[in-house]
Structure formats: structure tokens, C-alpha cells
PDB file of N, CA and C in Angstrom:
ATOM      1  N   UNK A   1     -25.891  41.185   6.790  1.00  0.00           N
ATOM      2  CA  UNK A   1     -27.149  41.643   6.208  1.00  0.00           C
ATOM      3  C   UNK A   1     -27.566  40.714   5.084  1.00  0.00           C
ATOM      4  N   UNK A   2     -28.970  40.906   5.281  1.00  0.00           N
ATOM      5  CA  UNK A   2     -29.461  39.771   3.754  1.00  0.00           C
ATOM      6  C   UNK A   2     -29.952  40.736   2.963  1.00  0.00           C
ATOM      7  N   UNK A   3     -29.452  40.005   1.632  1.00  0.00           N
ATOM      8  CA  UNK A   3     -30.086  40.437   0.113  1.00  0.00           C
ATOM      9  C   UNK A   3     -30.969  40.211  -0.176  1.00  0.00           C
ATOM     10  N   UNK A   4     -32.040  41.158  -0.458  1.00  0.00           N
ATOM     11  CA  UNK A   4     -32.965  40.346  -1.184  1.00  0.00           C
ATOM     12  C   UNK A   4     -33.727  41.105  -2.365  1.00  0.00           C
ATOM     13  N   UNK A   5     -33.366  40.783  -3.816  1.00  0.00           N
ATOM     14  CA  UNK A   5     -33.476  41.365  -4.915  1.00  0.00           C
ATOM     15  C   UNK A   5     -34.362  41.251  -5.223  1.00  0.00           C
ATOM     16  N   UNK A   6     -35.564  42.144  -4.811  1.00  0.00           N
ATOM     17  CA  UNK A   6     -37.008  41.824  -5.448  1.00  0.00           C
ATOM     18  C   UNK A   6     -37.405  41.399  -6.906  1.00  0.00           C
ATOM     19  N   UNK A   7     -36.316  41.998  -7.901  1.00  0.00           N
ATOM     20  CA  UNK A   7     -36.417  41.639  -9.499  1.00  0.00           C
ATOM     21  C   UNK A   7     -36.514  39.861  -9.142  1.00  0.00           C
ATOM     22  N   UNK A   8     -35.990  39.355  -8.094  1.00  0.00           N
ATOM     23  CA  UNK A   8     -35.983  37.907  -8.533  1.00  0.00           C
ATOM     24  C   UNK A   8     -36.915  37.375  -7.882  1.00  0.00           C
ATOM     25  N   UNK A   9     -38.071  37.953  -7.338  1.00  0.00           N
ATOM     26  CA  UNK A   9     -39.364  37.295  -7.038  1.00  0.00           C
ATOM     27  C   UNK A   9     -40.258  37.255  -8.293  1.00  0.00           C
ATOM     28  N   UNK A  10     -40.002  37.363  -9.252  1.00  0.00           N
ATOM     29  CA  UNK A  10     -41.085  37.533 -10.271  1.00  0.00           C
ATOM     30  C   UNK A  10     -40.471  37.359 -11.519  1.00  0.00           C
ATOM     31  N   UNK A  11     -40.875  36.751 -12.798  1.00  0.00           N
ATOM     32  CA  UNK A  11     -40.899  37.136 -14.188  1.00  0.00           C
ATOM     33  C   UNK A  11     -41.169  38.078 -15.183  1.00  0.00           C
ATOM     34  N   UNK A  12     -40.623  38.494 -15.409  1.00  0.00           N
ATOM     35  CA  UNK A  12     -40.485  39.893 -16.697  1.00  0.00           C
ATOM     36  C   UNK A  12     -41.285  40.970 -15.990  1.00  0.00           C
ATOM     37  N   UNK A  13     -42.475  41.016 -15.464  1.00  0.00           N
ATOM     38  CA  UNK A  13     -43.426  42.106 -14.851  1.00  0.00           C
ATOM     39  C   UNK A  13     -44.120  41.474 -13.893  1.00  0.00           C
ATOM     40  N   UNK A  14     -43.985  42.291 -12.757  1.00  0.00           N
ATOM     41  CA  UNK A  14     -44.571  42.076 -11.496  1.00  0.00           C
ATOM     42  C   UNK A  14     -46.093  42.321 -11.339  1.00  0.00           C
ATOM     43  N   UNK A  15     -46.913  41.012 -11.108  1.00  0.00           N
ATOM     44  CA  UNK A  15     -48.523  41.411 -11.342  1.00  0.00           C
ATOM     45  C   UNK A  15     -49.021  41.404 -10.089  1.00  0.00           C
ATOM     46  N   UNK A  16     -49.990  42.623  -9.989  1.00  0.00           N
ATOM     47  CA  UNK A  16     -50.484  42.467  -8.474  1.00  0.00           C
ATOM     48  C   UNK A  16     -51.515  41.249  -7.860  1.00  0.00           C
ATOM     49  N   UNK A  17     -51.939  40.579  -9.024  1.00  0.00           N
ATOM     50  CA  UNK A  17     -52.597  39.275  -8.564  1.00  0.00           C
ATOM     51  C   UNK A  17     -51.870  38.042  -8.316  1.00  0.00           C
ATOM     52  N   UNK A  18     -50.342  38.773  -7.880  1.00  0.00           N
ATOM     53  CA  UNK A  18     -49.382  37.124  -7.357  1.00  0.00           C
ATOM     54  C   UNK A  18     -48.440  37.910  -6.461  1.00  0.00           C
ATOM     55  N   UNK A  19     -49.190  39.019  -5.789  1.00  0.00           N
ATOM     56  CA  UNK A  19     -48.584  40.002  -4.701  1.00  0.00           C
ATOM     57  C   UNK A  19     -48.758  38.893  -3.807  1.00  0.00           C
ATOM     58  N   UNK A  20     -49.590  37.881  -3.361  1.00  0.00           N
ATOM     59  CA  UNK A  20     -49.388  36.868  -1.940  1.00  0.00           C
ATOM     60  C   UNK A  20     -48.668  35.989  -1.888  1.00  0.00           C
ATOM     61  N   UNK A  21     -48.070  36.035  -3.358  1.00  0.00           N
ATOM     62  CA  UNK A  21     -46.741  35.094  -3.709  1.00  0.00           C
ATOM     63  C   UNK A  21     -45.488  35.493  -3.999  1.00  0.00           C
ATOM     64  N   UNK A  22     -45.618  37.035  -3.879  1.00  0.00           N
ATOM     65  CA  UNK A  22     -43.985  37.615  -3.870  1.00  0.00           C
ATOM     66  C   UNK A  22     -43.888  38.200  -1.985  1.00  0.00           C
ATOM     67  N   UNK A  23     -45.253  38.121  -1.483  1.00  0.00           N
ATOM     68  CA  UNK A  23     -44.761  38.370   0.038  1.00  0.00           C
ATOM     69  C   UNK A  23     -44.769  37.423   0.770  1.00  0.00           C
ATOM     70  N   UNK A  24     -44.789  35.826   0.349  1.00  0.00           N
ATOM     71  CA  UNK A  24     -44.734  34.660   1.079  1.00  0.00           C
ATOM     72  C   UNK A  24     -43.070  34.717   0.461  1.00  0.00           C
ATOM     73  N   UNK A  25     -42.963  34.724  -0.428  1.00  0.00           N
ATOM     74  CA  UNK A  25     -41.593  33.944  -0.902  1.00  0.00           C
ATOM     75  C   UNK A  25     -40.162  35.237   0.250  1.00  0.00           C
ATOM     76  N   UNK A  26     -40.825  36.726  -0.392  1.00  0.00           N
ATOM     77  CA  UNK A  26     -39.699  37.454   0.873  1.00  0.00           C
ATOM     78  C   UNK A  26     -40.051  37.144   2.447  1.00  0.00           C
ATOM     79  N   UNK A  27     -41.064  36.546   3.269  1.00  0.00           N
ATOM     80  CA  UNK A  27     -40.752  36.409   4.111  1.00  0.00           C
ATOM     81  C   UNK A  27     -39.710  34.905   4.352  1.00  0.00           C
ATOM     82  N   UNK A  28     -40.179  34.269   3.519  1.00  0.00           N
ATOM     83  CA  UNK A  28     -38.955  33.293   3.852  1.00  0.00           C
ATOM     84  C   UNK A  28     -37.629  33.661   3.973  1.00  0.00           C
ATOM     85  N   UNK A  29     -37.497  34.362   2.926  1.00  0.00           N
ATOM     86  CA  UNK A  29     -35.884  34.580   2.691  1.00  0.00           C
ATOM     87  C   UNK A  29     -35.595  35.588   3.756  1.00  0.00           C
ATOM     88  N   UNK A  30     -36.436  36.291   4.319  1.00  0.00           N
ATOM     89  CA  UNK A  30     -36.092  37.014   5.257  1.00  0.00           C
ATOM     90  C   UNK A  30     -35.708  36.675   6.447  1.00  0.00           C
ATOM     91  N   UNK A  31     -36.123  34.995   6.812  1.00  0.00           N
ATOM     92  CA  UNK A  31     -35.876  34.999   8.188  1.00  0.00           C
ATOM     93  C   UNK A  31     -36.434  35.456   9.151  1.00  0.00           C
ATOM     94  N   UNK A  32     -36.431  35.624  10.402  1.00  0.00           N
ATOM     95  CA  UNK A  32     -36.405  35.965  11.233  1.00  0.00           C
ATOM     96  C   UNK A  32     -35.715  36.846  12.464  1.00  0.00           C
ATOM     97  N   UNK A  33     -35.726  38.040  12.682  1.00  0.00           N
ATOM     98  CA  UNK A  33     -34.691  38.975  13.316  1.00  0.00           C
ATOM     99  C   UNK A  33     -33.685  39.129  13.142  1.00  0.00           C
ATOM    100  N   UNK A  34     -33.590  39.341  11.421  1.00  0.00           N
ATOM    101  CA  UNK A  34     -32.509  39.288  10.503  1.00  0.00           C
ATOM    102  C   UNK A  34     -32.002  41.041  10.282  1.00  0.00           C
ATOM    103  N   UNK A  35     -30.956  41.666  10.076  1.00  0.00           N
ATOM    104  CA  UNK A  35     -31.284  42.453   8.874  1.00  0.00           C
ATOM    105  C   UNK A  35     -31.501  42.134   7.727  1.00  0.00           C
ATOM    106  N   UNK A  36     -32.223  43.017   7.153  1.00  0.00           N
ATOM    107  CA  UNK A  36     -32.629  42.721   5.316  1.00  0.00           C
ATOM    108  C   UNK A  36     -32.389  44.436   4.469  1.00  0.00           C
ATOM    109  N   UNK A  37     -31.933  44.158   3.630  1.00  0.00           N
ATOM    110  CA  UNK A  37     -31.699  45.033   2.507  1.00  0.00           C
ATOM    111  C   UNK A  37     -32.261  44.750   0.998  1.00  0.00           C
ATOM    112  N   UNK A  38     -33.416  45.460   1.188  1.00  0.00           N
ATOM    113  CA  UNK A  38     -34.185  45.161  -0.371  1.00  0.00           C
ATOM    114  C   UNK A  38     -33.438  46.647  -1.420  1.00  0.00           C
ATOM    115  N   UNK A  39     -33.440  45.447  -2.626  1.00  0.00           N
ATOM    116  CA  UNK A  39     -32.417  46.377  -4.151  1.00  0.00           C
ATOM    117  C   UNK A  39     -33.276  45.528  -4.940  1.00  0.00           C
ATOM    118  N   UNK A  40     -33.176  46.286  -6.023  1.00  0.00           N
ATOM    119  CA  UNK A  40     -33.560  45.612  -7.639  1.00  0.00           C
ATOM    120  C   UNK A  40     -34.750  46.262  -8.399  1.00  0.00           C
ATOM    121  N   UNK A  41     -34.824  45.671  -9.445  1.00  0.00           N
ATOM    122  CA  UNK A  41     -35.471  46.718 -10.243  1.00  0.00           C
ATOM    123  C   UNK A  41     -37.030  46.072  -9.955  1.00  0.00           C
ATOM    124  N   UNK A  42     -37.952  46.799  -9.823  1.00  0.00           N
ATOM    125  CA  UNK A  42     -39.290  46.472  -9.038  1.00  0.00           C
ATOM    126  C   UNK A  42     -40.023  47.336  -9.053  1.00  0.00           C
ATOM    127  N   UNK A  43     -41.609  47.098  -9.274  1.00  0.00           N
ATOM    128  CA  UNK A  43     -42.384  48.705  -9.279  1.00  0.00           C
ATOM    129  C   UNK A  43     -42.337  48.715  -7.564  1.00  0.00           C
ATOM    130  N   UNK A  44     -42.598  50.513  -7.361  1.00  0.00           N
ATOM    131  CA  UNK A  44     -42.505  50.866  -6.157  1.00  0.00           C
ATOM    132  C   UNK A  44     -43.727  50.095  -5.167  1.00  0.00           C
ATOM    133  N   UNK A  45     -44.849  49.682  -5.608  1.00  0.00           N
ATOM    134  CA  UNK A  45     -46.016  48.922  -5.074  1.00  0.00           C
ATOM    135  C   UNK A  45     -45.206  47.934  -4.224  1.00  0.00           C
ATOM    136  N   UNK A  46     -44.829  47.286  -4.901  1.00  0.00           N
ATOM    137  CA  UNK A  46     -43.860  45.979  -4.465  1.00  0.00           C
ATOM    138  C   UNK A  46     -42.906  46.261  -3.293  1.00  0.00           C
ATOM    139  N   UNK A  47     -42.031  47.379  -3.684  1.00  0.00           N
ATOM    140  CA  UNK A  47     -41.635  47.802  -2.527  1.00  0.00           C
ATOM    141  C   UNK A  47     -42.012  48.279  -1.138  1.00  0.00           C
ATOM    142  N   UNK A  48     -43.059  48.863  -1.217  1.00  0.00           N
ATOM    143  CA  UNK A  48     -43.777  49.107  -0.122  1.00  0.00           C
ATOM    144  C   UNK A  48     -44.576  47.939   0.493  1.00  0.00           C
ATOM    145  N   UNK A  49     -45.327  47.248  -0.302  1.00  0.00           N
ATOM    146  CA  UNK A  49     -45.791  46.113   0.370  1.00  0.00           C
ATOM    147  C   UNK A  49     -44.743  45.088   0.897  1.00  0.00           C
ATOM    148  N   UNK A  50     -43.881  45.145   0.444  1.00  0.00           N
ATOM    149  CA  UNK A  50     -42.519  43.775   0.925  1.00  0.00           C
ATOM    150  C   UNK A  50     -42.061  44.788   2.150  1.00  0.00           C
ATOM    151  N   UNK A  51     -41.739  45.949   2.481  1.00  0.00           N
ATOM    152  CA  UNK A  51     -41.388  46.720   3.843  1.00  0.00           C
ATOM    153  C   UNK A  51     -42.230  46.430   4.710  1.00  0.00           C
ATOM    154  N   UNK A  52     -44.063  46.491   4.176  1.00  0.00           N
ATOM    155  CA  UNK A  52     -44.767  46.707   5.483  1.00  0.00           C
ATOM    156  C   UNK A  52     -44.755  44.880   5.547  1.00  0.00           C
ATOM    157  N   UNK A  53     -44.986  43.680   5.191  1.00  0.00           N
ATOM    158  CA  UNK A  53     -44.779  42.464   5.083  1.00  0.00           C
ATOM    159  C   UNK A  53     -43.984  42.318   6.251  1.00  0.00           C
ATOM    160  N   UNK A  54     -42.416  42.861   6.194  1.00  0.00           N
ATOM    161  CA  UNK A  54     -41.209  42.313   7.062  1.00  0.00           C
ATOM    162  C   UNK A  54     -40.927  43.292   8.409  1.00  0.00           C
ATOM    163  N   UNK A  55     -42.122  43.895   8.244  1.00  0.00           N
ATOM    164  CA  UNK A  55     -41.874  45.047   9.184  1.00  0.00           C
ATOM    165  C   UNK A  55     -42.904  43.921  10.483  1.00  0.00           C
ATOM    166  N   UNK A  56     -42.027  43.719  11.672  1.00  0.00           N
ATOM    167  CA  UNK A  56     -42.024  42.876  12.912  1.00  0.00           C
ATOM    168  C   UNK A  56     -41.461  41.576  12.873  1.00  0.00           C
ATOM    169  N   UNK A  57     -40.643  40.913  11.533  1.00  0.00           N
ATOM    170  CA  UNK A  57     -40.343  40.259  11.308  1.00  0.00           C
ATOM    171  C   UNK A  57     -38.423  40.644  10.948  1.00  0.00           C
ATOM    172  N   UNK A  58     -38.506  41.480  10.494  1.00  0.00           N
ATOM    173  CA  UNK A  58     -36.816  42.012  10.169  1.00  0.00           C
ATOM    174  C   UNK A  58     -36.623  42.433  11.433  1.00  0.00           C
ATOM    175  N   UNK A  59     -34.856  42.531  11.621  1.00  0.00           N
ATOM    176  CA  UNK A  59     -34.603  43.546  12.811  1.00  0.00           C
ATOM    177  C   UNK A  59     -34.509  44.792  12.265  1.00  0.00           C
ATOM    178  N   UNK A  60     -33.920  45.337  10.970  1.00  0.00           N
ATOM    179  CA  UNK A  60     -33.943  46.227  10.168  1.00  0.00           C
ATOM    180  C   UNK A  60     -33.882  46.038   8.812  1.00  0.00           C
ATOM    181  N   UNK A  61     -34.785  47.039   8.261  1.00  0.00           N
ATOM    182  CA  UNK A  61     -35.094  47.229   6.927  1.00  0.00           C
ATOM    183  C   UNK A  61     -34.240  48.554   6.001  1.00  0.00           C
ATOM    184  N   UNK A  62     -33.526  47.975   4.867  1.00  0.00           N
ATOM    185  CA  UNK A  62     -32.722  49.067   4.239  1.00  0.00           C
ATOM    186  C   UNK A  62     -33.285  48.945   2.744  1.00  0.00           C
ATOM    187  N   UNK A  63     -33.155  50.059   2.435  1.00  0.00           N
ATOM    188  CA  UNK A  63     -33.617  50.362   0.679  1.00  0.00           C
ATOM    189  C   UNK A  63     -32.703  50.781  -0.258  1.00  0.00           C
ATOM    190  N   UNK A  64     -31.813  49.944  -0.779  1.00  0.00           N
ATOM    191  CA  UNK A  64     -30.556  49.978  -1.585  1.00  0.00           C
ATOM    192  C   UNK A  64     -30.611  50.365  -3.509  1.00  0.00           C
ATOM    193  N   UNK A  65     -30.287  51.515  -3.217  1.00  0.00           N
ATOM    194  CA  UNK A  65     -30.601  52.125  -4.729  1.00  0.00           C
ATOM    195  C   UNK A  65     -29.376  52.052  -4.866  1.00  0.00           C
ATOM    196  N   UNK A  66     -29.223  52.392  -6.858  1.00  0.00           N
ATOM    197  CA  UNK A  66     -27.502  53.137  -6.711  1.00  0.00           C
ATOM    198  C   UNK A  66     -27.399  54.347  -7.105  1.00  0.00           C
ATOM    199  N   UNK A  67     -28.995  54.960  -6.852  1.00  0.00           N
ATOM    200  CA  UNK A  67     -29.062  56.447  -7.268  1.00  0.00           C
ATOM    201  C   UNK A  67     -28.602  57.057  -5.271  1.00  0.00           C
ATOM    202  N   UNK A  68     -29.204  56.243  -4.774  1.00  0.00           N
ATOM    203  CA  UNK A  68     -29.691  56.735  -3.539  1.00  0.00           C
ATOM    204  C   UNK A  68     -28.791  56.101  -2.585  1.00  0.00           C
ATOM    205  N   UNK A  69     -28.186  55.354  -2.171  1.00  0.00           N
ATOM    206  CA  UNK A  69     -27.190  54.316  -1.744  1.00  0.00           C
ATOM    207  C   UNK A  69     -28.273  53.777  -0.648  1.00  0.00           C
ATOM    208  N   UNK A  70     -28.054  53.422   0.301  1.00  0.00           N
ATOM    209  CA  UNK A  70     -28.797  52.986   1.392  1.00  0.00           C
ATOM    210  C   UNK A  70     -29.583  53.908   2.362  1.00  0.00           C
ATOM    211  N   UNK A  71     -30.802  53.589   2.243  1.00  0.00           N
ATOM    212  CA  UNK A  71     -31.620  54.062   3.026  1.00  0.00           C
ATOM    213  C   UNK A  71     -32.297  53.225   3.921  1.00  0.00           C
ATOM    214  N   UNK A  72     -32.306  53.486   5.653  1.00  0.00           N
ATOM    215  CA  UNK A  72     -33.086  52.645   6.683  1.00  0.00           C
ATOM    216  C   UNK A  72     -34.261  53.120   6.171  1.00  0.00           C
ATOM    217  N   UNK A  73     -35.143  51.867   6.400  1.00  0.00           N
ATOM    218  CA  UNK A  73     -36.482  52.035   6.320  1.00  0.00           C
ATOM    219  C   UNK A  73     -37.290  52.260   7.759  1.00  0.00           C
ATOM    220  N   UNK A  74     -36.229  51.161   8.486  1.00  0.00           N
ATOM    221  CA  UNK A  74     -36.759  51.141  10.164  1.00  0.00           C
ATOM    222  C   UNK A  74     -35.621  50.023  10.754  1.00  0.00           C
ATOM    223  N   UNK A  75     -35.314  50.102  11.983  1.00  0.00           N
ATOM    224  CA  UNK A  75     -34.451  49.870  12.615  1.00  0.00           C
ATOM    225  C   UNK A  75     -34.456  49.524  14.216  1.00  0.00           C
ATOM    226  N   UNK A  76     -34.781  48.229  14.429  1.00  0.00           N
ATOM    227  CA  UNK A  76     -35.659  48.052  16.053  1.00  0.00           C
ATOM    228  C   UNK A  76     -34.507  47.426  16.777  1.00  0.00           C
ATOM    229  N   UNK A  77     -33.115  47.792  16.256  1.00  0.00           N
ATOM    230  CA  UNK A  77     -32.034  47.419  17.037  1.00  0.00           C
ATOM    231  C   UNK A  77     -31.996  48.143  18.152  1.00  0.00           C
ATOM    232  N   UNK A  78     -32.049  47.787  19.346  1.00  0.00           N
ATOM    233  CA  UNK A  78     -32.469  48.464  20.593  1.00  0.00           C
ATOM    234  C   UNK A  78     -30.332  49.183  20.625  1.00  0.00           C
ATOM    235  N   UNK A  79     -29.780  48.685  20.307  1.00  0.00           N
ATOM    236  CA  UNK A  79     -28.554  49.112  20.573  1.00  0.00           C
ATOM    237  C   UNK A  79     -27.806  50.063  19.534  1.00  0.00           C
TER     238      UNK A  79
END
């Protein structure tokens, strides 16, 4: 599975006028028919837009809290 710590797409506060530059930079790191597991400290905006972003592009999407432990977001592993 890949990491990918949204706190490290951005500096001190995440602005929504460089949202086309924190969802270019996670699709890179995402790969292609990868799993991905997004964690880190991030407003929830961010989070949702980086899910729907990798959503046809991930094989599965997980949401890694340490209140919440892992949550699938979606999962197109046919197996």
C-alpha cells in the first residue's frame, strides 16, 4: 500500500486556490492501480477532493486516522 500524507502536500495551511496543485501532485504519487492510504493532518475539503481525484485511478482507497484506524473509502479489487 502507498502513503500518502496529505499534511505534506502543502505549507502551514492548505488554500483552496492551490487545490489543482495538491490534486496534481497526489495523483502522481498515486500511481496507477495502486492501493493508496491517505493520513495526516488536513482540512476535510482536501480530503474529499484527493478521494474523488484518485477515485478510477487507485485500485483502493483507505482513510487512516488514529482516532478511527482504517477506513475503505472504495475498493475495485474484483477479488
Amino acid at each position: 500500500m502507498l502513503v500518502i500524507d496529505l499534511s505534506e502536500l502543502y505549507d502551514q495551511t492548505a488554500k483552496l486556490s492551490a487545490l489543482p496543485d495538491y490534486e496534481q501532485q497526489a495523483q502522481v504519487l498515486a500511481g496507477d492501480g495502486l492501493d493508496v492510504v491517505l493520513t495526516g493532518a488536513a482540512p476535510v475539503w482536501l480530503y474529499l477532493r484527493i478521494a474523488h481525484v484518485l477515485h478510477g485511478k487507485a485500485k483502493s482507497l483507505v482513510y487512516r486516522s488514529p482516532v478511527t484506524g482504517d477506513v475503505v473509502i472504495f475498493d475495485h479489487n474484483p477479488y
